[in-house]
Protein backbone atom coordinates (compact mmCIF):
# COMPACT_ATOMS: atom_id res chain seq x y z
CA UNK A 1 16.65 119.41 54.70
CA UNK A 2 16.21 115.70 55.11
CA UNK A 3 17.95 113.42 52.10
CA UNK A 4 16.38 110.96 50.39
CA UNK A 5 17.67 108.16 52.11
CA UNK A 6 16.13 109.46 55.14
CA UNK A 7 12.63 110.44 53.79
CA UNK A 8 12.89 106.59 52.28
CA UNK A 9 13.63 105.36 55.92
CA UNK A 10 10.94 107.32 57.42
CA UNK A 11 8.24 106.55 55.04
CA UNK A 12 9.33 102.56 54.99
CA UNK A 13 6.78 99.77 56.14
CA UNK A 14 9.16 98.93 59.30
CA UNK A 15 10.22 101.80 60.72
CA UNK A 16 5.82 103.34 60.98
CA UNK A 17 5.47 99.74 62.04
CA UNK A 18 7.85 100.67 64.94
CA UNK A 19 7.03 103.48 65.52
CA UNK A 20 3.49 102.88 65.64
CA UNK A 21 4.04 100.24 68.71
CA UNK A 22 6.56 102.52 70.62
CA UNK A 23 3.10 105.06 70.34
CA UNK A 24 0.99 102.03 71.18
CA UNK A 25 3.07 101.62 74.08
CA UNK A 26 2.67 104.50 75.43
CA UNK A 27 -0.86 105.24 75.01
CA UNK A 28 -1.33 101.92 76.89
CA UNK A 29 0.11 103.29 79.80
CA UNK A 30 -1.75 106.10 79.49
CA UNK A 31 -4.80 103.90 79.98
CA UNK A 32 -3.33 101.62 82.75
CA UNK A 33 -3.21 105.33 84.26
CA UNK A 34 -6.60 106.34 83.86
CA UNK A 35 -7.94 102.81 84.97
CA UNK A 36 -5.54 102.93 87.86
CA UNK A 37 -6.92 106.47 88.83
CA UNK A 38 -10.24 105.60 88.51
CA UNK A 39 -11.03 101.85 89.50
CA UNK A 40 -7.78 100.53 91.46
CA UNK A 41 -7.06 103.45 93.45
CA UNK A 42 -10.61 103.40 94.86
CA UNK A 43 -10.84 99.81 95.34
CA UNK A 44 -7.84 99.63 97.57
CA UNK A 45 -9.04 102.40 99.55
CA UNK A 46 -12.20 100.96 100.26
CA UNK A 47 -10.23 97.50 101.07
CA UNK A 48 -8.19 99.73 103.58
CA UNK A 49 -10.95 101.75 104.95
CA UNK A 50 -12.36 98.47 106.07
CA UNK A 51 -9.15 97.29 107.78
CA UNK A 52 -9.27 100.71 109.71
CA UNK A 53 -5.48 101.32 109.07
CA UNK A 54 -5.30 104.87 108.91
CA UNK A 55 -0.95 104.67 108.10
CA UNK A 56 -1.59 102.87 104.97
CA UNK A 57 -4.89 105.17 104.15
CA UNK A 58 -2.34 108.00 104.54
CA UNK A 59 0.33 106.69 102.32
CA UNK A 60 -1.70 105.97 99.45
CA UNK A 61 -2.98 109.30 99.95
CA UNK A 62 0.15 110.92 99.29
CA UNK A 63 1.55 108.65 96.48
CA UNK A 64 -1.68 108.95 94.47
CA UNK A 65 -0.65 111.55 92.20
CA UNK A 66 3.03 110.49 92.13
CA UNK A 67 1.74 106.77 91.13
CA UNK A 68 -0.32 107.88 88.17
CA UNK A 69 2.67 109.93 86.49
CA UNK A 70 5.04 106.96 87.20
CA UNK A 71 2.23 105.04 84.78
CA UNK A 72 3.25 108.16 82.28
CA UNK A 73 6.96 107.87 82.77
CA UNK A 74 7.01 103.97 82.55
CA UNK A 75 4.95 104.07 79.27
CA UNK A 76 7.62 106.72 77.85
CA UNK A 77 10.85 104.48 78.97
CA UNK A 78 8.73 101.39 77.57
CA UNK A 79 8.33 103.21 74.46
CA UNK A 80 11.73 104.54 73.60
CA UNK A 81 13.28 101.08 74.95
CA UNK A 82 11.74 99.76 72.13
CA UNK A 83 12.20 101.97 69.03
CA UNK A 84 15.06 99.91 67.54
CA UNK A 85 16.61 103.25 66.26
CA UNK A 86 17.29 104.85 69.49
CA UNK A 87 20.15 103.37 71.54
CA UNK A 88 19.22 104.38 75.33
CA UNK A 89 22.05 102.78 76.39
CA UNK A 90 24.03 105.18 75.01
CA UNK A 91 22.29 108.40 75.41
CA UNK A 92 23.27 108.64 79.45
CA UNK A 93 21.05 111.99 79.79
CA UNK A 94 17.45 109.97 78.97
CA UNK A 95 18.66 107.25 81.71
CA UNK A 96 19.46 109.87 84.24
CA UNK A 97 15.93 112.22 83.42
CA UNK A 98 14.21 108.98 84.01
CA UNK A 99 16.22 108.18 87.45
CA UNK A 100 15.70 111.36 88.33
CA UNK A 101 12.03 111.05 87.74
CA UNK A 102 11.78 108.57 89.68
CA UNK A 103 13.66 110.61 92.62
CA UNK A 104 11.17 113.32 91.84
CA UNK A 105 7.72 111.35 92.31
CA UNK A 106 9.24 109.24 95.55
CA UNK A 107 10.31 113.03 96.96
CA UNK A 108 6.84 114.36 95.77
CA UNK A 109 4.82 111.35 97.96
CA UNK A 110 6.71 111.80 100.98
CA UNK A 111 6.09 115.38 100.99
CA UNK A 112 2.78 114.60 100.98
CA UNK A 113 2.70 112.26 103.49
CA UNK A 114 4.57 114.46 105.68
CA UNK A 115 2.82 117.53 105.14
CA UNK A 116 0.67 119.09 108.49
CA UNK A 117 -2.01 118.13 106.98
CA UNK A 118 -1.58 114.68 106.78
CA UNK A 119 -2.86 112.46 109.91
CA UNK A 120 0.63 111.43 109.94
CA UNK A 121 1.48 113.17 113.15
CA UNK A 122 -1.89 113.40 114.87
CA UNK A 123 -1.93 109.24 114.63
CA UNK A 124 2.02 109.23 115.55
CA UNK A 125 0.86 111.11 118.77
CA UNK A 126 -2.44 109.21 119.73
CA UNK A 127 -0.72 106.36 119.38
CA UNK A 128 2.80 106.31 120.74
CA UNK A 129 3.93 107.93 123.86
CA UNK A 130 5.84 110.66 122.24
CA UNK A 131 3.38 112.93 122.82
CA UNK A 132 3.99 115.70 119.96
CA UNK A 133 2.59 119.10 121.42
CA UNK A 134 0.14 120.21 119.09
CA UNK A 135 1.97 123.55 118.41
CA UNK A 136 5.68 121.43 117.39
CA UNK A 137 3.67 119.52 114.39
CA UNK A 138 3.24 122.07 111.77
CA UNK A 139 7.27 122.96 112.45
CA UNK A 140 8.38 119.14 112.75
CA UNK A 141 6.54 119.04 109.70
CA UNK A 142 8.50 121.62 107.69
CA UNK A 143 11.54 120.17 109.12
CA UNK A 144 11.19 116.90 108.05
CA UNK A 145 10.17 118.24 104.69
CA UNK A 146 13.67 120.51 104.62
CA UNK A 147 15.21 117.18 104.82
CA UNK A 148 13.42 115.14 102.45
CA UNK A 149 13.85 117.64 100.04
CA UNK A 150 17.87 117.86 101.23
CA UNK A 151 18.38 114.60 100.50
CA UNK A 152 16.53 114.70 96.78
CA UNK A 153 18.34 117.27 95.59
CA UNK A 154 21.50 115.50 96.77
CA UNK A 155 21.15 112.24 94.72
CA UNK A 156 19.87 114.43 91.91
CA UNK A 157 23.36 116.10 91.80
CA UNK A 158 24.93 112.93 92.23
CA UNK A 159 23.17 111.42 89.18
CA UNK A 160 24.30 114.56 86.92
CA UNK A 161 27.59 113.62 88.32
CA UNK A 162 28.62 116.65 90.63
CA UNK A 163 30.81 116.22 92.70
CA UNK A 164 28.92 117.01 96.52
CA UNK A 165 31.94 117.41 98.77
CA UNK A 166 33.29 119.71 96.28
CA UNK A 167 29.63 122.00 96.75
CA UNK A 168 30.08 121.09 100.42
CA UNK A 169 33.30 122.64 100.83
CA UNK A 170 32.53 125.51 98.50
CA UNK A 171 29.57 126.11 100.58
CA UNK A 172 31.74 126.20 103.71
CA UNK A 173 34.06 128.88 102.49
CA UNK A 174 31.40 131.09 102.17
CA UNK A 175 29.15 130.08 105.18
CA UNK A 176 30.38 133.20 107.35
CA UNK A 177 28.74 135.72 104.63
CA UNK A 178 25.87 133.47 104.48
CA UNK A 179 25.80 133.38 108.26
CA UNK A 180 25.87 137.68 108.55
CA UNK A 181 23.13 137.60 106.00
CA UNK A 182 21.13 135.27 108.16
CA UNK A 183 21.37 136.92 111.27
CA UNK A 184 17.84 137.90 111.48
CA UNK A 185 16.43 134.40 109.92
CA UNK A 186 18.74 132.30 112.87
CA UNK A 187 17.32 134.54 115.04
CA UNK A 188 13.77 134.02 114.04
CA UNK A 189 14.22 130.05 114.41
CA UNK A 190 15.88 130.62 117.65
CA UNK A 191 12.81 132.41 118.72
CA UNK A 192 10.43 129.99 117.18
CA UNK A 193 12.47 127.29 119.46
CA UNK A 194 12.06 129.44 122.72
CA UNK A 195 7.93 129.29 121.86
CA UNK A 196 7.67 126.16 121.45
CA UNK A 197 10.21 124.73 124.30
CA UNK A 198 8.24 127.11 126.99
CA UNK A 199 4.85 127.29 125.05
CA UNK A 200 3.42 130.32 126.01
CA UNK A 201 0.37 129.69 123.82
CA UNK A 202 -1.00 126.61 121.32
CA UNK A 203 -2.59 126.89 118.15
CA UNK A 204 -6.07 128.22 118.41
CA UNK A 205 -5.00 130.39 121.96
CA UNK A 206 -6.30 133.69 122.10
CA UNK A 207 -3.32 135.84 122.78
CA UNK A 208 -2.53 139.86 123.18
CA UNK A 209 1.03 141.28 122.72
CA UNK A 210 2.44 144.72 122.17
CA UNK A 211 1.96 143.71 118.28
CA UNK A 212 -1.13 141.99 117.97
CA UNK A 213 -4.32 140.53 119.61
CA UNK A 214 -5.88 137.78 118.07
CA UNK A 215 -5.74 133.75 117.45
CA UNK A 216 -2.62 131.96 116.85
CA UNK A 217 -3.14 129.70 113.33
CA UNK A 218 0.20 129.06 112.71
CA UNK A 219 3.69 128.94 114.32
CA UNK A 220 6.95 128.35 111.43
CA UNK A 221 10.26 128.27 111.32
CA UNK A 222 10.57 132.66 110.73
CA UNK A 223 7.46 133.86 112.26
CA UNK A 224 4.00 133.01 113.86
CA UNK A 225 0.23 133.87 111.69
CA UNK A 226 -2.40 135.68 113.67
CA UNK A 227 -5.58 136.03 113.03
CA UNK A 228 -7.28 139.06 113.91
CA UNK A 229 -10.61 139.70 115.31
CA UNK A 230 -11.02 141.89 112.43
CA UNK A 231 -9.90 138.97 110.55
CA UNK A 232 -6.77 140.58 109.65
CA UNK A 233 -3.60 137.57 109.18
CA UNK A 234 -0.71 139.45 110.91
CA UNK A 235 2.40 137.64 110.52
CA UNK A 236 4.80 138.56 113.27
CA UNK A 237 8.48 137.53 113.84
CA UNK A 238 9.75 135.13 115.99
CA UNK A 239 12.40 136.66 117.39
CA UNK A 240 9.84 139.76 118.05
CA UNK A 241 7.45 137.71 119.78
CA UNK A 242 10.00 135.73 121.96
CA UNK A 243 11.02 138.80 123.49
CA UNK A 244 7.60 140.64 124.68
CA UNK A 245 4.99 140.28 126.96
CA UNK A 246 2.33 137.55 126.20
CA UNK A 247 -0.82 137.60 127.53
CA UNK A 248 -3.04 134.17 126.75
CA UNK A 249 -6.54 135.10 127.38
CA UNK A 250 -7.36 131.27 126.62
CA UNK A 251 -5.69 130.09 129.52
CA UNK A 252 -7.98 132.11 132.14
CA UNK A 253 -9.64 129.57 134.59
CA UNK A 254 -12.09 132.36 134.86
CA UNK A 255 -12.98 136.01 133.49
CA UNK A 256 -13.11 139.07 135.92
CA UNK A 257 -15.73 141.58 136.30
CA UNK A 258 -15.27 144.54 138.29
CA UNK A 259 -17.50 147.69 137.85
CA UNK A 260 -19.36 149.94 140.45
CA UNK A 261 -23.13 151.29 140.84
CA UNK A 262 -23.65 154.87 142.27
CA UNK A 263 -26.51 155.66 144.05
CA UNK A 264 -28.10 159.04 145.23
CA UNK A 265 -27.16 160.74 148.74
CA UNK A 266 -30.17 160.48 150.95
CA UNK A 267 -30.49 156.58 150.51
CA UNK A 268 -31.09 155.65 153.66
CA UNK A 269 -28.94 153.15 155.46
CA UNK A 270 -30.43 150.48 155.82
CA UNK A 271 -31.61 150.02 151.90
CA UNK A 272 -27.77 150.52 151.49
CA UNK A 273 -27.66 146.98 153.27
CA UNK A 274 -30.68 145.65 151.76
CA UNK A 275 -29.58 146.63 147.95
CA UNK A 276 -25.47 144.94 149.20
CA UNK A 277 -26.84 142.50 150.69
CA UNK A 278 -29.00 141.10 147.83
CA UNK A 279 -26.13 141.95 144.89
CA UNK A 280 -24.26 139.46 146.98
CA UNK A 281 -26.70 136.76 147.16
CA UNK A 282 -27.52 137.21 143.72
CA UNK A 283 -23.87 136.41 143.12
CA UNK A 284 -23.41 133.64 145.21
CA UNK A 285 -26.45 132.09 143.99
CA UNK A 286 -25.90 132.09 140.73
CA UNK A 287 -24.34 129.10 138.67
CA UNK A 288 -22.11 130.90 136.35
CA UNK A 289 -19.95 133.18 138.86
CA UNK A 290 -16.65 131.55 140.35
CA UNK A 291 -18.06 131.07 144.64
CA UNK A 292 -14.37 132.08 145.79
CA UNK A 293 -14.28 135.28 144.82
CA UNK A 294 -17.52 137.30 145.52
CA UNK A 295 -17.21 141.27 146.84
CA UNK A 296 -19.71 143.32 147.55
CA UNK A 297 -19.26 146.45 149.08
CA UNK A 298 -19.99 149.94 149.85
CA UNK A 299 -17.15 151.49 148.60
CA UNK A 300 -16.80 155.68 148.78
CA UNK A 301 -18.31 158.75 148.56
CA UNK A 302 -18.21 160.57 145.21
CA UNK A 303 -19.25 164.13 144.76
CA UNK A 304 -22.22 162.69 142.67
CA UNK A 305 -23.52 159.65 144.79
CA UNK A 306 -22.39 156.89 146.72
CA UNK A 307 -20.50 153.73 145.18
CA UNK A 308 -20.81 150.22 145.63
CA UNK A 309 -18.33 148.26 144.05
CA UNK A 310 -19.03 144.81 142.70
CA UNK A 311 -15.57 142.60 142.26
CA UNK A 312 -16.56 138.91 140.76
CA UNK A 313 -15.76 136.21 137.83
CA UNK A 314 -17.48 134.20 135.89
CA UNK A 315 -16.97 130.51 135.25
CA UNK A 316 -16.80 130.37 131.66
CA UNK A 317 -13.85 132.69 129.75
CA UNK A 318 -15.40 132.79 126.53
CA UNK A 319 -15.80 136.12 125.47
CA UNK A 320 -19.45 135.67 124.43
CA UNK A 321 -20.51 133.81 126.97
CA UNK A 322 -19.01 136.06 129.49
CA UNK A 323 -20.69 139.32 127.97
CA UNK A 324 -24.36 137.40 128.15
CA UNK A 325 -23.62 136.29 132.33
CA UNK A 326 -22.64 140.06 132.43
CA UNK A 327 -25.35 141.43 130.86
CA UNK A 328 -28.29 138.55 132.80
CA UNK A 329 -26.62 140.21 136.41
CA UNK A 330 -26.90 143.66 134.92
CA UNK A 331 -30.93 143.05 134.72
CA UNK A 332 -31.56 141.33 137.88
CA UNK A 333 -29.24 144.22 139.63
CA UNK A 334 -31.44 146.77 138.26
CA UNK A 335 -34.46 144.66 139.45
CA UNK A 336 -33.46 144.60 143.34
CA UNK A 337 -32.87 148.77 142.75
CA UNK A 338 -36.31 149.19 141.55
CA UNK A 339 -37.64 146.57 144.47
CA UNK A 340 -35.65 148.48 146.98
CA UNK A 341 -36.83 151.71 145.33
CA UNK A 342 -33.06 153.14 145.02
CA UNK A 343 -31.99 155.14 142.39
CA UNK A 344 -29.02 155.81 140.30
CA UNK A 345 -26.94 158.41 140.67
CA UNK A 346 -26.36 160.38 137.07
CA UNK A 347 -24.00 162.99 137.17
CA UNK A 348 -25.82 166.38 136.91
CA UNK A 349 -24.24 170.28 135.95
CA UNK A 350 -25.87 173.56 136.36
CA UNK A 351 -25.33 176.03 133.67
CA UNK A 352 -25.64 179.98 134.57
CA UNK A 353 -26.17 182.10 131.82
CA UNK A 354 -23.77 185.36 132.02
CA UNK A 355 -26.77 187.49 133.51
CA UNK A 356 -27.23 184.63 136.19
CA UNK A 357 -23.60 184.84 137.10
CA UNK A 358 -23.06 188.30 137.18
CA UNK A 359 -25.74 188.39 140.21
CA UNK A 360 -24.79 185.79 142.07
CA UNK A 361 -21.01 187.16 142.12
CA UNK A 362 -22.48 190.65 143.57
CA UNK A 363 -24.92 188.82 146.00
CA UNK A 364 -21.16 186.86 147.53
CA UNK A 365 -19.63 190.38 147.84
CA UNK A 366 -22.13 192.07 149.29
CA UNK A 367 -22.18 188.85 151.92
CA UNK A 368 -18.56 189.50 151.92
CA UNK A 369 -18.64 192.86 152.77
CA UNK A 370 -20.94 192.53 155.65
């Protein structure tokens, strides 16, 4: 219940006069944000966009947000600062909030700006001589973050007025229970380390492993995303994938293909030649098989025909592109069979019906018994 002498106060002339410019206040900032937000923000990105500085592009960027609520949290300090009936001097807890807002929007923006998907990086590399690998930016990334937020929470602590080598030292007595609980974690970043110091594969590789097949998309500090050809995001340990075999079908200089062609006893000779001997020109000839490595040859005899074996690569390793060389050599083999008038052997059973058999098992005893 308020008293009277209150209800007087808060119904007097001076104090809604106050109270009506501490509001004031604020809403002014509120519109300082919106014009900010909508007019200056753009107009110094188009005066950067025509200096071509990409570093400053990206840092205004990331503080964009964080700038328009420090327009909100200025207007609120504004405001209380100057309601005579509120001494902010000595209410410590609204100082620190606002110092700690502050701490919060400068930690926000440099998130931001370190993020993967900022430029940051990318330009860092183009420019310098560094040379970031592609596959150590999304983890530098996250490490830097780690930090940044480290450090935040640190002077945030400090402001409340904790004491940090006291949490320091309590965190030390129990650091070898945290350590036996993070076994598997350390030994996830370990294995994220061992990828990227000996980079078996870079984002976007095509790899195969005893747990997956796919595209690599990302590479953190626990475990590496794949994505699937059946577009299926498998998320595997590092640790697991630092200790199997990795096959990187992205790094082929060239893509095999080895199959053979079986054609009918009673070919004679010298179409046998004719038919090897124009597979192999066809190979040699053509501008999207590897030269170095071209064999043609008759290989065996199988109990259904003879086989030639064909043992070549192709220039390009994409899979598509591979599949349509394949299947252009396919046609023009099948053209020099028809030329040469050679068939295909196709694998051919006789079936006896139980009357059939019968007689032909007397017919080899009789022989037999002769």
């Amino acid at each position: 219940m308020f008293t009277r002498k209150t209800l007087e106060f808060l119904i007097s002339s001076e104090h809604l006069q106050n109270l009506g410019i501490a509001i004031g206040i604020f809403l002014l900032f509120l519109l300082f944000r919106g014009l900010f937000t909508k007019y200056v923000f753009r107009l110094i990105m188009r005066m950067i966009n025509k200096t071509k500085i990409n570093f400053l592009a990206n840092i205004f960027k990331s503080f964009q947000k964080p700038m328009e609520w420090l327009f909100t949290i200025v207007g609120l300090y504004l405001a209380v600062r100057f309601y005579p009936y509120i001494d902010i001097a000595a209410d410590g807890l609204f100082m620190r909030l606002i110092r700690v807002s502050f701490i919060v929007l400068f930690t926000w923006g440099m998130l931001n700006l370190s993020s993967s998907s900022s430029n940051l990086f990318h330009k860092i590399n183009e420019r310098t001589n560094l040379r970031i690998d592609e596959i150590l930016i999304p983890l530098l990334s996250r490490t830097v973050q780690v930090v940044i937020v480290a450090i935040s929470l640190t002077i945030i602590l400090q402001a409340f007025g904790y004491n940090i080598e006291g949490l320091i030292a309590g965190l030390g007595l129990g650091g070898l229970a945290i350590s036996l609980a993070a076994r598997d974690a350390l030994a996830n970043i370990l294995g994220g380390i061992v990828i990227i110091s000996e980079k078996p594969f870079d984002l976007g590789d095509w790899i195969l492993t005893p747990s997956v097949e796919g595209t690599v998309e990302d590479i953190s500090f626990r475990s590496t995303r794949v994505r699937t050809f059946a577009h299926a995001l498998v998320t595997v340990p590092n640790n697991t994938l630092a200790n199997e075999n990795i096959t990187n079908w992205s790094k082929m200089g060239k893509r095999r293909i080895n199959f053979t062609i079986r054609i009918i006893y009673g070919t004679p000779p010298e179409k046998i030649k004719r038919v090897i001997e124009r597979i192999k020109t066809l190979l040699q000839e053509h501008k999207e098989v590897h030269p170095e490595t071209i064999m043609v040859n008759w290989e065996q005899y199988r109990e259904d025909g003879l086989e030639i074996m064909l043992y070549f690569f192709t220039n390009t390793t994409v899979w598509a592109e591979h599949l349509d060389v394949r299947e252009e050599i396919n046609f023009k083999i099948l053209e020099i069979l028809e030329e040469e008038n050679v068939e295909i052997a196709i694998p051919s059973r006789r079936l006896m019906m139980e009357g059939e058999a019968g007689e032909i098992i007397q017919k080899e005893k009789q022989r037999g018994t002769e």
